[in-house]
N, C-alpha and C. Protein backbone atom coordinates (compact mmCIF):
# COMPACT_ATOMS: atom_id res chain seq x y z
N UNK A 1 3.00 -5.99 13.20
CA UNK A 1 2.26 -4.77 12.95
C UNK A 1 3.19 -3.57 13.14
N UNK A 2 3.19 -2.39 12.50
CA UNK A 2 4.03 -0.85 12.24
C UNK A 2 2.87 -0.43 13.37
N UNK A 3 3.70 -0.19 13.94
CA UNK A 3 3.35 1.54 14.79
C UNK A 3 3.01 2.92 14.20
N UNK A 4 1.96 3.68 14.39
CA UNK A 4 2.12 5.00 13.03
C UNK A 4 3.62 5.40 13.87
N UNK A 5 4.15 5.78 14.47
CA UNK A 5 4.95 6.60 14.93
C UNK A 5 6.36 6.22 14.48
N UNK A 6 6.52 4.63 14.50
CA UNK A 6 7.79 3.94 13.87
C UNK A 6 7.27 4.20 12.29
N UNK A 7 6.53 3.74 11.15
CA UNK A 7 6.41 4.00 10.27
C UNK A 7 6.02 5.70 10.06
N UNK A 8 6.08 6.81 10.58
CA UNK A 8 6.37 8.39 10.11
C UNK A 8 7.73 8.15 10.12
N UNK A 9 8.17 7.74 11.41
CA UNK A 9 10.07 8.21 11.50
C UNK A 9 10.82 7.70 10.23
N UNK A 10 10.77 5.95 9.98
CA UNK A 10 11.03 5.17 8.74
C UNK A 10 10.83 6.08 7.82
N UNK A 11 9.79 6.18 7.25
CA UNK A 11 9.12 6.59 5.69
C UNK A 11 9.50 8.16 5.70
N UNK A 12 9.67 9.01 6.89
CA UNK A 12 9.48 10.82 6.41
C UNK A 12 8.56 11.21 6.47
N UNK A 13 7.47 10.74 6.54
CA UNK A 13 6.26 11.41 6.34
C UNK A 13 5.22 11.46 7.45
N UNK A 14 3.79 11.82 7.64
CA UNK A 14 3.31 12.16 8.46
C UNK A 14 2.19 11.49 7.99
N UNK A 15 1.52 10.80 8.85
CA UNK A 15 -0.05 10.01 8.37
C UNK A 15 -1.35 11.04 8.27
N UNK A 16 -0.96 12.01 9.17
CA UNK A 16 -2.09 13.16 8.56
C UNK A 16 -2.37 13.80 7.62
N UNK A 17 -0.71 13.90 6.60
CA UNK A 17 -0.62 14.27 5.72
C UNK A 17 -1.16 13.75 4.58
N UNK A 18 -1.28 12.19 4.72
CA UNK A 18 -1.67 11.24 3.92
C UNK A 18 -3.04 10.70 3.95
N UNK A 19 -3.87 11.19 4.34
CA UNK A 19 -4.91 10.37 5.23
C UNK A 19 -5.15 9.76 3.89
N UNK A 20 -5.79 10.30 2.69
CA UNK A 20 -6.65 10.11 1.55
C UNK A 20 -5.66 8.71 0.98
N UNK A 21 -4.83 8.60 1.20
CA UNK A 21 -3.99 7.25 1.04
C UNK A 21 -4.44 5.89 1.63
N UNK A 22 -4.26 6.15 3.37
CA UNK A 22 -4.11 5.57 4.25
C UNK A 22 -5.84 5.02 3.96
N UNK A 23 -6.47 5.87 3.95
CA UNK A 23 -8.26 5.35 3.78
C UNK A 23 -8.34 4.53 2.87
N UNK A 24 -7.77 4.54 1.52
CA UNK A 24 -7.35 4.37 0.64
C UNK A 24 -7.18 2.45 0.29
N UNK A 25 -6.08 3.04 1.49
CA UNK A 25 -5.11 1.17 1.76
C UNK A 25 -6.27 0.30 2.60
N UNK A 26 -6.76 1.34 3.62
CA UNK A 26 -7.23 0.21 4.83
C UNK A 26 -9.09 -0.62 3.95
N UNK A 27 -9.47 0.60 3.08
CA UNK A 27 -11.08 -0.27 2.11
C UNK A 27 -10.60 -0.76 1.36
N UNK A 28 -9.52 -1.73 1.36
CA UNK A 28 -9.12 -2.84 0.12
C UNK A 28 -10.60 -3.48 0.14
N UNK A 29 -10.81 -4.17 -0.99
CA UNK A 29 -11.73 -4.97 -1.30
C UNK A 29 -11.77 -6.16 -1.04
N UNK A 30 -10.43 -6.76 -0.94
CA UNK A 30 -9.96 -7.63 -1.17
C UNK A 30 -10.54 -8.37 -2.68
N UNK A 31 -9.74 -9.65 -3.07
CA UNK A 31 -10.66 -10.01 -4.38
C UNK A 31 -10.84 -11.05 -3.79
N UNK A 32 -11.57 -12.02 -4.82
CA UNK A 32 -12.57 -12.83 -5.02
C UNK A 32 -12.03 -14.38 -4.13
N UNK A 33 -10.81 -14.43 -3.46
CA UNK A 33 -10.18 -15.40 -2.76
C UNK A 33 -9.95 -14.91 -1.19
N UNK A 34 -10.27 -13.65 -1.17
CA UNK A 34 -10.32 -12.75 0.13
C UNK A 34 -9.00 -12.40 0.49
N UNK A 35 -7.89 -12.12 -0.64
CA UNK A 35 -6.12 -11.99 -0.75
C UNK A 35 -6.42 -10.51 -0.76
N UNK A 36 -5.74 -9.49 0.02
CA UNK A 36 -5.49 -7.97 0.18
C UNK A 36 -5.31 -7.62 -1.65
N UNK A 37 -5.45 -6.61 -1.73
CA UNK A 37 -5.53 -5.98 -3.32
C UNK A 37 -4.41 -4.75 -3.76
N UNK A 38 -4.12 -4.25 -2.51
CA UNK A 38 -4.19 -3.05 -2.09
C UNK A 38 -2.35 -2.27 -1.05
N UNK A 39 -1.75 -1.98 -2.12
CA UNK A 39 -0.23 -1.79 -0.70
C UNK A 39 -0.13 -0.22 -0.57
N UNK A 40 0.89 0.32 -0.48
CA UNK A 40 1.27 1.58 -0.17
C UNK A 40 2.59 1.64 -0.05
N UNK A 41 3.71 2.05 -1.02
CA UNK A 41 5.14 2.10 -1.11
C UNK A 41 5.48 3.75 -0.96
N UNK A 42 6.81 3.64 -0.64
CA UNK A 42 7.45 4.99 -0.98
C UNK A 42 8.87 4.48 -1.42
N UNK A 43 9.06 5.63 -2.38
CA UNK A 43 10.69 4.81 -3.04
C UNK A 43 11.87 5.67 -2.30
N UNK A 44 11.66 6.83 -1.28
CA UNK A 44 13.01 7.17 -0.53
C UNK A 44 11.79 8.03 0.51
N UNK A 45 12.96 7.73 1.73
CA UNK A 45 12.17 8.55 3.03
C UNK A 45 11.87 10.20 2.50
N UNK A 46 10.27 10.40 3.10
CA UNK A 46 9.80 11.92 2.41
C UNK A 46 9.72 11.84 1.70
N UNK A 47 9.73 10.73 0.46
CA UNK A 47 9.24 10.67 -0.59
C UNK A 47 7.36 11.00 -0.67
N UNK A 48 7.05 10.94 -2.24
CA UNK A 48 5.56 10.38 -2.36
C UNK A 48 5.33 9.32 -1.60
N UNK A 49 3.98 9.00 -1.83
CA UNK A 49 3.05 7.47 -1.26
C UNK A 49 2.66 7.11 -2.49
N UNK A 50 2.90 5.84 -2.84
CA UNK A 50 2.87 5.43 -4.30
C UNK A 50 1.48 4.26 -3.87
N UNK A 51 0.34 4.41 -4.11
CA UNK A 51 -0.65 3.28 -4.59
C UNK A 51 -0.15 1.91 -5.67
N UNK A 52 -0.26 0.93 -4.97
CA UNK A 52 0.21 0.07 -5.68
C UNK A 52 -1.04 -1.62 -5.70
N UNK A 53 -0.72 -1.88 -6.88
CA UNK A 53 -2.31 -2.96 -6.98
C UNK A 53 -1.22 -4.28 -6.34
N UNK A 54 -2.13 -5.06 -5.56
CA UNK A 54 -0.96 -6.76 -5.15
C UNK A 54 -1.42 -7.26 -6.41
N UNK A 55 -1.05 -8.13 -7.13
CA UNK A 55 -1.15 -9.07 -8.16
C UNK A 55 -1.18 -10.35 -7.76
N UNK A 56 -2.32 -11.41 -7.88
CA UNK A 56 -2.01 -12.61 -7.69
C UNK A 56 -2.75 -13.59 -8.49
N UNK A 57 -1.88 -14.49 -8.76
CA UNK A 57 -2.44 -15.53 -10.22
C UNK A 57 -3.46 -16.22 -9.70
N UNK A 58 -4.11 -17.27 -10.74
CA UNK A 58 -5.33 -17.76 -10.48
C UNK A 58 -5.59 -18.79 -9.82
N UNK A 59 -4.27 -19.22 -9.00
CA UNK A 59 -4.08 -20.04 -7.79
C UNK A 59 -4.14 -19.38 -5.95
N UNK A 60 -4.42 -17.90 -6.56
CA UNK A 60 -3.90 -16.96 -5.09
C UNK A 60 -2.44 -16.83 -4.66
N UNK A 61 -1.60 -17.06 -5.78
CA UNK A 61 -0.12 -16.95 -5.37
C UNK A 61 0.25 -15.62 -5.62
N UNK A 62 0.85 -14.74 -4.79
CA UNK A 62 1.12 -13.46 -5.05
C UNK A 62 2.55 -13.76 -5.91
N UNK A 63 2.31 -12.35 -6.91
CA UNK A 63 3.45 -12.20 -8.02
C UNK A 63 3.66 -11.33 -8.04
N UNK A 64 3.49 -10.00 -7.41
CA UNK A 64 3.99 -8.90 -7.72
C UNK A 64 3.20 -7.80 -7.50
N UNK A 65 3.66 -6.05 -7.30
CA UNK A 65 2.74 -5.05 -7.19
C UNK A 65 3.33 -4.32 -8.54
N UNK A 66 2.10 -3.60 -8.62
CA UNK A 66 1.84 -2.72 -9.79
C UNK A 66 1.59 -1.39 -9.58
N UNK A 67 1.98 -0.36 -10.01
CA UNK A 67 1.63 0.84 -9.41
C UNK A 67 0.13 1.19 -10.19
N UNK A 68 0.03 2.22 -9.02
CA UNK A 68 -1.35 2.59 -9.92
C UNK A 68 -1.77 3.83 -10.17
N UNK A 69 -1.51 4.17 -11.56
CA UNK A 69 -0.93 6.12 -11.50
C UNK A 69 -1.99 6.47 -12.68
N UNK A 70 -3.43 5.66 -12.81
CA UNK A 70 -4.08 6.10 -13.80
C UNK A 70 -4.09 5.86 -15.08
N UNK A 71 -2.81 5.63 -15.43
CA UNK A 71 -2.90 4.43 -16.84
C UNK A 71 -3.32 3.55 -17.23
N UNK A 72 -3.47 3.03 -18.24
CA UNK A 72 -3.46 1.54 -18.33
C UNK A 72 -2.15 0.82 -18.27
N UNK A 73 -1.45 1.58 -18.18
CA UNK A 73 0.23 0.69 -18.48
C UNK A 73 0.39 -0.17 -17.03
N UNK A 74 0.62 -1.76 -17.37
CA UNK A 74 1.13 -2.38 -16.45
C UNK A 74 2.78 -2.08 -15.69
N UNK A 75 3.14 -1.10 -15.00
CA UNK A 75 4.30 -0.91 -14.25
C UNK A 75 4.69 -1.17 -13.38
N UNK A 76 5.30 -2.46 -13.37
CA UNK A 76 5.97 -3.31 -12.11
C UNK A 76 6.66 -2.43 -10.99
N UNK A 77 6.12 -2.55 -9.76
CA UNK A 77 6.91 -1.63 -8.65
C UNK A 77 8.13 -2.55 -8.35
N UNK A 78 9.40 -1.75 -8.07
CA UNK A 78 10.78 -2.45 -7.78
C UNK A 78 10.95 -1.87 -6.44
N UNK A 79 10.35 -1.06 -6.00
CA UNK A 79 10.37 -0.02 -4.31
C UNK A 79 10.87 -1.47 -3.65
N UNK A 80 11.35 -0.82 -1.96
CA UNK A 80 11.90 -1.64 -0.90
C UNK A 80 10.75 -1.85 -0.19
N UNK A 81 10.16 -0.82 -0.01
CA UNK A 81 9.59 -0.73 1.68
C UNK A 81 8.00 -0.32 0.99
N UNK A 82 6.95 -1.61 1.75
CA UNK A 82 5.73 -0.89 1.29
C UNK A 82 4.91 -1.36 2.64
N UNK A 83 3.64 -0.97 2.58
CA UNK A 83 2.92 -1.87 3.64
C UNK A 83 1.48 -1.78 3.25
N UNK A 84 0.56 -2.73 4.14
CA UNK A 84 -0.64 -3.20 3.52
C UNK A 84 -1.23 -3.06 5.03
N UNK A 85 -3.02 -3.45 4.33
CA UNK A 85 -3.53 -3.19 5.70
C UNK A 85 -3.55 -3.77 6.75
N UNK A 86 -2.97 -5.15 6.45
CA UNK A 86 -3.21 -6.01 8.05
C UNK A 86 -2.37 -5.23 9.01
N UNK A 87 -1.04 -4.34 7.85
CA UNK A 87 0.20 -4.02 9.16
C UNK A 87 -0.03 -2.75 9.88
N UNK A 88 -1.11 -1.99 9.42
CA UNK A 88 -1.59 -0.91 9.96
C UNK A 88 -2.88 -1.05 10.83
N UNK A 89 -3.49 -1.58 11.60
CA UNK A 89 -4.58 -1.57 11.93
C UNK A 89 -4.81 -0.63 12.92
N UNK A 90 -3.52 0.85 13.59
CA UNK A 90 -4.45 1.51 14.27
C UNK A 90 -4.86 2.50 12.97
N UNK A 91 -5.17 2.79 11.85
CA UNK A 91 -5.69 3.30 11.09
C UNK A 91 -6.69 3.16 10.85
N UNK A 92 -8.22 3.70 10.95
CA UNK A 92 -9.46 3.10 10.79
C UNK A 92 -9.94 4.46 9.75
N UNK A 93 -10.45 4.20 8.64
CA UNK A 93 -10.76 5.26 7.31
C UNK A 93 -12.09 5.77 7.77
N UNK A 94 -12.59 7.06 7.33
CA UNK A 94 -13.02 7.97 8.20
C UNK A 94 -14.58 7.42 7.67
């Protein structure tokens, strides 16, 4: 599990700043196998917070994230560093 305090220093950014994100990440839906849906990347420290969909085939094998910027265009995320909700849990959405 990330610490908010180790993940601000890492990433640049500030979780207050982000809340509408962070709420965002932690009401994944999960889908229909109960697999997270749902990540949160940044592509350089102080960067944006990039929404990103998990992808996983019809076995539950994860394949990949997708960003999610309102298109329909499928755009494979190549980012380093992302995180999901199990790794945040002192975050609770308002």
């Amino acid at each position: 599990m990330i610490r908010q305090n180790e993940l601000e220093a890492n990433w640049g950014i500030k979780v207050e700043d982000n809340l509408d994100d962070f709420d965002w990440l932690v009401t994944d839906p999960l889908d229909e196998n109960g697999k997270m849906t749902r990540e949160l990347g940044i592509e350089e420290q102080g960067g944006k917070l990039v929404r990103l969909r998990r992808a996983n085939d019809k076995r539950g094998n994860f394949v990949g994230f997708f960003v999610i910027d309102g298109s329909n265009l499928q755009k494979r995320w190549n980012g380093k560093v992302s995180v999901n909700s199990s790794e945040i849990r002192w975050h609770k959405a308002k």
